[in-house]
C-alpha atoms as a PDB file:
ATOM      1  CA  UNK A   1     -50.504   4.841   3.442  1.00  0.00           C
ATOM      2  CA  UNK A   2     -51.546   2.977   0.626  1.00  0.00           C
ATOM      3  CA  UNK A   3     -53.532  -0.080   0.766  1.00  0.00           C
ATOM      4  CA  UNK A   4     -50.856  -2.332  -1.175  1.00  0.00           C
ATOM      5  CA  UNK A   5     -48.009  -0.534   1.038  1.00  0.00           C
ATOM      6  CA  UNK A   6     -50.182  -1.893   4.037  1.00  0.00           C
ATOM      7  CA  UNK A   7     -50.735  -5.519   2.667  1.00  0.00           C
ATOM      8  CA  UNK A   8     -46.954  -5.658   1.710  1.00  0.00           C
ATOM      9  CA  UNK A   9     -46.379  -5.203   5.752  1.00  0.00           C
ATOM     10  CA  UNK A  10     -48.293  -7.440   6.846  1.00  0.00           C
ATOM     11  CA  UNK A  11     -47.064 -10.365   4.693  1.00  0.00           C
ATOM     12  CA  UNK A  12     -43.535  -9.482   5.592  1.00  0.00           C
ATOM     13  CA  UNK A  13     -44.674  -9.451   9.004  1.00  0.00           C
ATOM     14  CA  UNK A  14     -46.370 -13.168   8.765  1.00  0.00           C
ATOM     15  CA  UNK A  15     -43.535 -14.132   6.966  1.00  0.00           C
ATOM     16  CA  UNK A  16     -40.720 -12.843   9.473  1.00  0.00           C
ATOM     17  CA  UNK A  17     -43.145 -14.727  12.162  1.00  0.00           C
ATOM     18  CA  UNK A  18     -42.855 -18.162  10.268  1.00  0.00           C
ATOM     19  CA  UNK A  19     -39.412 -17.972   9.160  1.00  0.00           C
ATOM     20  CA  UNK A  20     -38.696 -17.211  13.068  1.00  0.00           C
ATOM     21  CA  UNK A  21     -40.531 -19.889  14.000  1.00  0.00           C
ATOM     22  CA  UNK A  22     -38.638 -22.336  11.782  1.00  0.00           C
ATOM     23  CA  UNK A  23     -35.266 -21.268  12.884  1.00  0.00           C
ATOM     24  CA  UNK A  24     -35.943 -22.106  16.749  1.00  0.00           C
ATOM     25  CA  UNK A  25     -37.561 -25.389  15.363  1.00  0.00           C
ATOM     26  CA  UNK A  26     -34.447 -26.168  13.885  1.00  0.00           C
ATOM     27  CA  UNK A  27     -32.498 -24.792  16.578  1.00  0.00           C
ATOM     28  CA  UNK A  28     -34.298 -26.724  18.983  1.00  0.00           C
ATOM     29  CA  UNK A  29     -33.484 -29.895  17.022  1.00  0.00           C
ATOM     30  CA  UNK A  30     -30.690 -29.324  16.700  1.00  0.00           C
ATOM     31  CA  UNK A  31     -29.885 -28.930  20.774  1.00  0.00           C
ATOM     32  CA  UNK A  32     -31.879 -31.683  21.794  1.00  0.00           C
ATOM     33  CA  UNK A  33     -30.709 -34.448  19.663  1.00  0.00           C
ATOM     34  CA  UNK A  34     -27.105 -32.936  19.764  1.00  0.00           C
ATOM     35  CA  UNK A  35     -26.706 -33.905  16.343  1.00  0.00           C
ATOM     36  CA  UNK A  36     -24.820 -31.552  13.724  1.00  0.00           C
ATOM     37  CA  UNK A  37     -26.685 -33.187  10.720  1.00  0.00           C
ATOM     38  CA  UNK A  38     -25.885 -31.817   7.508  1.00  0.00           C
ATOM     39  CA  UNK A  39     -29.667 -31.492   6.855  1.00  0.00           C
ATOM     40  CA  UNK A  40     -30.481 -29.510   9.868  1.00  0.00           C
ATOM     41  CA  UNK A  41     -27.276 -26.850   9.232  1.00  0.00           C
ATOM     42  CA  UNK A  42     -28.304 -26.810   5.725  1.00  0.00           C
ATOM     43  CA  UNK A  43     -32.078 -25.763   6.723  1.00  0.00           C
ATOM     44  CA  UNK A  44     -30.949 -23.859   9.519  1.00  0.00           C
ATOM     45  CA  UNK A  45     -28.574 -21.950   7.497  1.00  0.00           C
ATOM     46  CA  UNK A  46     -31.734 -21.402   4.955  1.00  0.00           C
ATOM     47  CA  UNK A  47     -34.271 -20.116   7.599  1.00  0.00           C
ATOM     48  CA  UNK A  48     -31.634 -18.147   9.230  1.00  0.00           C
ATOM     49  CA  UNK A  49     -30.738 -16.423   5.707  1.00  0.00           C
ATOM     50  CA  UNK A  50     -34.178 -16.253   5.353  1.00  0.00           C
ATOM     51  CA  UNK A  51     -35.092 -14.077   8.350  1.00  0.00           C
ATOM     52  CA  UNK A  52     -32.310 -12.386   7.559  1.00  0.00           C
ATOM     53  CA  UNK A  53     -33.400 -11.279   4.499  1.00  0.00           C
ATOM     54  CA  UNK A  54     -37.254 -10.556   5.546  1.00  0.00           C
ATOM     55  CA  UNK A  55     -35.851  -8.176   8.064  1.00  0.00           C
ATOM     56  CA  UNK A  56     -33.929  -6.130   5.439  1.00  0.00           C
ATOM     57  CA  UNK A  57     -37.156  -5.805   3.951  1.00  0.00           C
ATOM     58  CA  UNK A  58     -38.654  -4.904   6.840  1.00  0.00           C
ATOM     59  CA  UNK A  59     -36.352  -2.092   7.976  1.00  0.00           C
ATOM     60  CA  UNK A  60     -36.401  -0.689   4.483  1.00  0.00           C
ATOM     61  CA  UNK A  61     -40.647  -0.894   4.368  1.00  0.00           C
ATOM     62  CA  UNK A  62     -40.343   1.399   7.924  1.00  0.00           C
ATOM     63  CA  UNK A  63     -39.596   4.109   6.533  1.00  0.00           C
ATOM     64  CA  UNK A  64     -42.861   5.724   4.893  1.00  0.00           C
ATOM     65  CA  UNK A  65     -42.714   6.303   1.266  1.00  0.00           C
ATOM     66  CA  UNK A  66     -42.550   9.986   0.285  1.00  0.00           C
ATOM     67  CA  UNK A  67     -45.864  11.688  -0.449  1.00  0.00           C
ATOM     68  CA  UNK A  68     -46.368  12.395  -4.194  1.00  0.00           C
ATOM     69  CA  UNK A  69     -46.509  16.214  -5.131  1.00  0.00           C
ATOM     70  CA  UNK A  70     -49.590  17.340  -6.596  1.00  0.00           C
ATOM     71  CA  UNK A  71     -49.563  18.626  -9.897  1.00  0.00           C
ATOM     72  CA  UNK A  72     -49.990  22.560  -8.577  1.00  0.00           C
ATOM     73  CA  UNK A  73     -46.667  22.212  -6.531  1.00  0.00           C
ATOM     74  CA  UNK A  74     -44.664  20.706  -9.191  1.00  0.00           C
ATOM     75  CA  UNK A  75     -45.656  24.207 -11.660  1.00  0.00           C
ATOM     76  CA  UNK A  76     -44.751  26.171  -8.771  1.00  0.00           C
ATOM     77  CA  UNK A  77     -41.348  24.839  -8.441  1.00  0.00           C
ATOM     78  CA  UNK A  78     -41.052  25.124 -12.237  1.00  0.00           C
ATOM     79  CA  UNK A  79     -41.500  28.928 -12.033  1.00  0.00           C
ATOM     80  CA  UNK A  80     -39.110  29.253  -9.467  1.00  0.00           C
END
């Protein structure tokens, strides 16, 4: 892996963390002052689409990126 493949996960991963965390803060708000505030469903729509979002990335950044071929393959498959 390359080292900007492994910085990419790990700011998708601090960002999934925050944007998780600001959905249950919402969330929370939300239940315990039993208000349905147009604010709080407009930010809790946000950091919902949000996470949303970061885990597309996520699932797509799983999967490793193919190896490149060397130069010595790629002739070999040209004589072929």
């Amino acid at each position: 892996m390359s080292k900007a493949y492994k910085k990419i996960v790990a700011i998708i991963k601090k960002e999934m963390k925050l944007a998780d965390k600001r959905l249950s803060e919402v969330m929370r708000t939300e239940a315990t002052t039993h208000l349905q505030d147009t604010m709080l469903s407009i930010e809790r729509a946000y950091a919902d689409g949000y996470l949303e979002a970061l885990s597309f990335i996520w699932d797509n950044l799983k999967e490793k990126p193919a190896k490149k071929k060397s130069k010595k393959s790629k002739r070999k498959e040209a004589v072929r």
